[in-house]
Protein backbone atom coordinates (compact mmCIF):
# COMPACT_ATOMS: atom_id res chain seq x y z
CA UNK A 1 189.05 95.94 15.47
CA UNK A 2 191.24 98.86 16.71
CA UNK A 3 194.36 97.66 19.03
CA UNK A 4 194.16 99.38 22.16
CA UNK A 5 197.32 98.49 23.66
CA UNK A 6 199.46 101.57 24.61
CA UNK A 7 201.54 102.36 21.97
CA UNK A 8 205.58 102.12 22.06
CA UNK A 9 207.77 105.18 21.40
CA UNK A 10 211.51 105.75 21.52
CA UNK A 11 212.58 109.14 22.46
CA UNK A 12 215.86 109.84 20.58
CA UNK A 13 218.80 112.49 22.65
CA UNK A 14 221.49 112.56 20.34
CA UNK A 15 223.36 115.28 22.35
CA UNK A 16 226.59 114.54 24.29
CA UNK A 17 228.06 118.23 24.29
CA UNK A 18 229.53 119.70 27.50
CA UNK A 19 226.71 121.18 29.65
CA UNK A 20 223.86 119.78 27.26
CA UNK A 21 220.12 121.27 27.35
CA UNK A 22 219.15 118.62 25.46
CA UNK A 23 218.31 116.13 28.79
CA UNK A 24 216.05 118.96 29.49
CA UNK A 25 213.61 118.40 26.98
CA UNK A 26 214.06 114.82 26.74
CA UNK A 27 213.09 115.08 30.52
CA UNK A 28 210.11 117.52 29.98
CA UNK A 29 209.21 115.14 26.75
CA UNK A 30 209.72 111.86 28.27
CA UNK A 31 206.90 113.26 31.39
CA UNK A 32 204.39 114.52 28.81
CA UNK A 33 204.36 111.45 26.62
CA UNK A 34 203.84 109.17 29.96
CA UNK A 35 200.95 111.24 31.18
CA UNK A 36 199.12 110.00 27.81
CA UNK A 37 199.66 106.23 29.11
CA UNK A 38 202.81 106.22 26.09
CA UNK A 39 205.22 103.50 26.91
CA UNK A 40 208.59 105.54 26.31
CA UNK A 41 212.11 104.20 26.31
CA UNK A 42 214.38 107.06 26.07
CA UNK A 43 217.46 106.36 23.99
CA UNK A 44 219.71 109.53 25.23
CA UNK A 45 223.26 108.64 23.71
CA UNK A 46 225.29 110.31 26.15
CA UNK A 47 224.33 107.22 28.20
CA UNK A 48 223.88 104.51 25.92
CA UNK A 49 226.73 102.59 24.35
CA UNK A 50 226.15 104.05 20.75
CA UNK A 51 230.02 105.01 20.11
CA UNK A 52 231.39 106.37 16.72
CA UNK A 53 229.48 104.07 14.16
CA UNK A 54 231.70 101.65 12.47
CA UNK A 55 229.50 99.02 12.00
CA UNK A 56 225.73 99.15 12.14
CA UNK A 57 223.91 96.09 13.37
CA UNK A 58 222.71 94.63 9.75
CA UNK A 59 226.37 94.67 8.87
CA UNK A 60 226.98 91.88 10.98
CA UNK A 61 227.46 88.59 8.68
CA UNK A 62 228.30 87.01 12.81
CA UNK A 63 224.91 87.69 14.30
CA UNK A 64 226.31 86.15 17.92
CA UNK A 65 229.23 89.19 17.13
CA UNK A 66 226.44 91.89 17.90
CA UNK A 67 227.10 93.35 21.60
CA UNK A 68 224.36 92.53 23.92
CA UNK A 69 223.52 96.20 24.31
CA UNK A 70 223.23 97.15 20.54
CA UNK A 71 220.92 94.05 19.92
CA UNK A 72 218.88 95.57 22.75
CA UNK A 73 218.19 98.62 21.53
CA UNK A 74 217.40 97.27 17.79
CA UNK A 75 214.52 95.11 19.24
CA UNK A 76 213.10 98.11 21.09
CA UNK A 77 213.44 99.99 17.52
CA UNK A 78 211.65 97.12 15.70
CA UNK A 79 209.19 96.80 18.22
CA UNK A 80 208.40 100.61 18.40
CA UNK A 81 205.38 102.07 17.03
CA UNK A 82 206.72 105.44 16.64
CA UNK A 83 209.54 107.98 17.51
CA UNK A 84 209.92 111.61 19.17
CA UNK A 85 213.27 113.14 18.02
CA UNK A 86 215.11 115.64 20.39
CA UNK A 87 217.46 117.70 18.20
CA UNK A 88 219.75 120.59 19.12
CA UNK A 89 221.00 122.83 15.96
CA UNK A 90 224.94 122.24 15.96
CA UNK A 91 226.30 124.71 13.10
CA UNK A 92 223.01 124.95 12.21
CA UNK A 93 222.91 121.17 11.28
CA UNK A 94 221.65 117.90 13.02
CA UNK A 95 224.10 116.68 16.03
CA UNK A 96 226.25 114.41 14.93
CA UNK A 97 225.20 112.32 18.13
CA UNK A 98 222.06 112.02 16.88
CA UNK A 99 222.68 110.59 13.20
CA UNK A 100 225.83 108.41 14.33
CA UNK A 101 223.23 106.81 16.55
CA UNK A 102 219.61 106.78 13.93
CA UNK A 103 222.32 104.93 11.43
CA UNK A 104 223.32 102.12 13.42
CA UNK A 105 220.01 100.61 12.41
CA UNK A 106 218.75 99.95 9.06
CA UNK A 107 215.75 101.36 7.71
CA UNK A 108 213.76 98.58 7.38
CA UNK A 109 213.25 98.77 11.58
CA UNK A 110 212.19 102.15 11.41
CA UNK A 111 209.80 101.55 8.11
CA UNK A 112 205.96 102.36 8.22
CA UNK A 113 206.22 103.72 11.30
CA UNK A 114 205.36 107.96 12.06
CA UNK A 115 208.10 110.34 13.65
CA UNK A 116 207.78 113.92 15.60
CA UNK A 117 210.49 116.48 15.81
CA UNK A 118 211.18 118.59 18.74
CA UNK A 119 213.87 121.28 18.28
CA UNK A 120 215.20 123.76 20.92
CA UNK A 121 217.94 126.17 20.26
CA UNK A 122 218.96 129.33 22.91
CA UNK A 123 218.03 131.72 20.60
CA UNK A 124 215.04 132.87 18.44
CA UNK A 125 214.80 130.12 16.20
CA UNK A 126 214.09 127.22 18.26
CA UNK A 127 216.52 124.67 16.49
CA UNK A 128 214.40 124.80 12.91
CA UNK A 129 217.24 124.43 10.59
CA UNK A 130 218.34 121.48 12.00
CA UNK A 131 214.43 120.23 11.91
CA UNK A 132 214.09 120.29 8.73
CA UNK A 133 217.24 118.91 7.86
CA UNK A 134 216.45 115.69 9.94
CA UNK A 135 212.99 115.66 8.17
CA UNK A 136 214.83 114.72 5.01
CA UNK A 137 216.55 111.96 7.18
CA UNK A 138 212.89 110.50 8.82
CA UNK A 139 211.59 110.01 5.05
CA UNK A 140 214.80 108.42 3.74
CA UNK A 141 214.68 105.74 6.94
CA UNK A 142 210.85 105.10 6.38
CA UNK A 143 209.35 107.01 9.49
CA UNK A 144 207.88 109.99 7.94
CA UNK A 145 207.81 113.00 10.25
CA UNK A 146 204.73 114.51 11.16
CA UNK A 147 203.31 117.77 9.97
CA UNK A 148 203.83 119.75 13.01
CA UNK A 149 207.07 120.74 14.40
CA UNK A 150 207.68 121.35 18.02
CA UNK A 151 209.75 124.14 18.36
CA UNK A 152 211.30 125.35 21.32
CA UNK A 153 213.20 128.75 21.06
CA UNK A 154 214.74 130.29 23.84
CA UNK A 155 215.00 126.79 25.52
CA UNK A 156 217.29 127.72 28.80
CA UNK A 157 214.02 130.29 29.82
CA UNK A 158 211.43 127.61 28.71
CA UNK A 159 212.46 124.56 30.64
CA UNK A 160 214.22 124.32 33.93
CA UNK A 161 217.24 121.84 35.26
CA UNK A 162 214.84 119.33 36.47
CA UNK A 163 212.46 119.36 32.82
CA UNK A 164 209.98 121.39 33.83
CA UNK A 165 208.41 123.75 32.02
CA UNK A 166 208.24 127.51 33.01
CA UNK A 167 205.03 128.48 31.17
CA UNK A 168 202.03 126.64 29.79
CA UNK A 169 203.17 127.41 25.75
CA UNK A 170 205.21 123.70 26.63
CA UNK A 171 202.38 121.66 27.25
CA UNK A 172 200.50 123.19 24.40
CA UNK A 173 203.58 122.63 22.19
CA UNK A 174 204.19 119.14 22.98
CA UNK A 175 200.08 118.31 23.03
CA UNK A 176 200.23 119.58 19.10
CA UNK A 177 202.66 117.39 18.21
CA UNK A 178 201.55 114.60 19.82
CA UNK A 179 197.97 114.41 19.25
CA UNK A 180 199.51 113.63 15.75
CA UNK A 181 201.96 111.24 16.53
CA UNK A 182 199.42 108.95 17.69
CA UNK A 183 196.76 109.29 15.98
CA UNK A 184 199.60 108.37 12.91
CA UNK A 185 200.56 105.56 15.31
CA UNK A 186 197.64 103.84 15.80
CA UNK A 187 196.35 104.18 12.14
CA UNK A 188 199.99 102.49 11.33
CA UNK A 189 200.23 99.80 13.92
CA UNK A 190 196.34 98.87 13.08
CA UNK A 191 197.71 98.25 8.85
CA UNK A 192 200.71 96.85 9.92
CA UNK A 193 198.67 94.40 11.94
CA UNK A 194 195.48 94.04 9.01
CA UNK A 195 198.13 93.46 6.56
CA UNK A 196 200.28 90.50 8.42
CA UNK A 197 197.05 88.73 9.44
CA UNK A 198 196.06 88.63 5.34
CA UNK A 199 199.64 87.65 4.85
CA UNK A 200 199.38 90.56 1.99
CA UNK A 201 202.25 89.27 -0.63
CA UNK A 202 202.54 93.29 -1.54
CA UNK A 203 203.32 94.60 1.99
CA UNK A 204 205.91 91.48 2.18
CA UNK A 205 207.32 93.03 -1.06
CA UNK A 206 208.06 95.98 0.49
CA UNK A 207 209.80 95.19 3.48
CA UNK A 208 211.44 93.01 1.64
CA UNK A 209 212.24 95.94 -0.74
CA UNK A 210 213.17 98.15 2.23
CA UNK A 211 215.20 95.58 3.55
CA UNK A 212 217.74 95.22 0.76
CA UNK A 213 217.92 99.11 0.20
CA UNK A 214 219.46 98.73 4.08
CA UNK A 215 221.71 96.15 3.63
């Protein structure tokens, strides 16, 4: 039988740059995803404790070594059963925010699990580039990306200080993308959950496969 339980997703904000837009859409994001009973925890790195990655949490031989707040946030990743990525385009490439903070965890936490991208950028072409450069990045971790991409161009007209949107093209935008988040989500979670009550030897093989590939 289907689980019904509201599904867990982290909402990544890898952007720390002076004056930001990104906490706008995380904002306008965050709202949308709770209004479909989502159970969000919004990992914005500007005010998490995700500094300049030296060593990611599997690297730790000294498990009681892990700060308190990084062994947080990699249960909430395990636990999640999917992710909504908030990307700015910085040189046309994926902020560095963003990656420094997706690395610190190894990609048997993120594996069999769907993504969504949302990309903004000021001008015409909503932050694409870097979209599709952090699609690479969702398959190599193991959360595959979803088909649609929510693009946002134009983003300081489309969404206000406060998250809200200044046209109805938003909710449309962020419905698209996650209609198929979830329905990804729940097909996921309910395998994930078939396949540990059979005890299945060959999903065991592969986490155990994605496991060392992290290591």
């Amino acid at each position: 039988m289907a689980n019904k339980k509201a599904l867990k997703v982290i909402l990544f904000l890898g952007t720390y740059r002076e004056n930001r837009v990104g906490i706008r859409v995380a904002t306008f994001m965050k709202n949308q995803m709770e209004k479909r009973g989502l159970e969000v925890d919004l990992f914005d790195a500007e005010a998490m404790d995700f500094p300049h990655m030296k060593t990611p949490i599997h690297f730790y031989q000294d498990k009681s070594k892990i700060p308190k707040s990084l062994a947080d946030a990699a249960e909430k990743v395990k636990a999640a059963d999917a992710y909504v990525m908030v990307t700015g385009e910085y040189n046309h490439s994926i902020p560095p925010g963003l990656a420094n903070m997706l690395n610190y965890f190894p990609g048997s936490a993120y594996s069999f699990k769907p993504s969504g991208i949302v990309c903004y950028s000021p001008g015409i072409y909503g932050g694409m580039r870097a979209a599709i450069q952090l699609r690479a990045l969702t398959a190599e971790i193991g959360c595959l990306s979803v088909s649609n991409i929510f693009g946002i161009p134009k983003v300081l007209g489309a969404i206000d200080e406060k998250g809200i949107p200044t046209d109805d093209h938003m909710e449309k935008g962020a419905k698209k993308l996650l209609d198929q988040v979830e329905w990804y989500a729940h097909a996921m979670r309910n395998h994930r959950e078939l396949e540990q009550s059979e005890a299945s030897p060959k999903v065991k093989d592969l986490v155990g496969f994605f496991s060392e590939q992290s290591k």
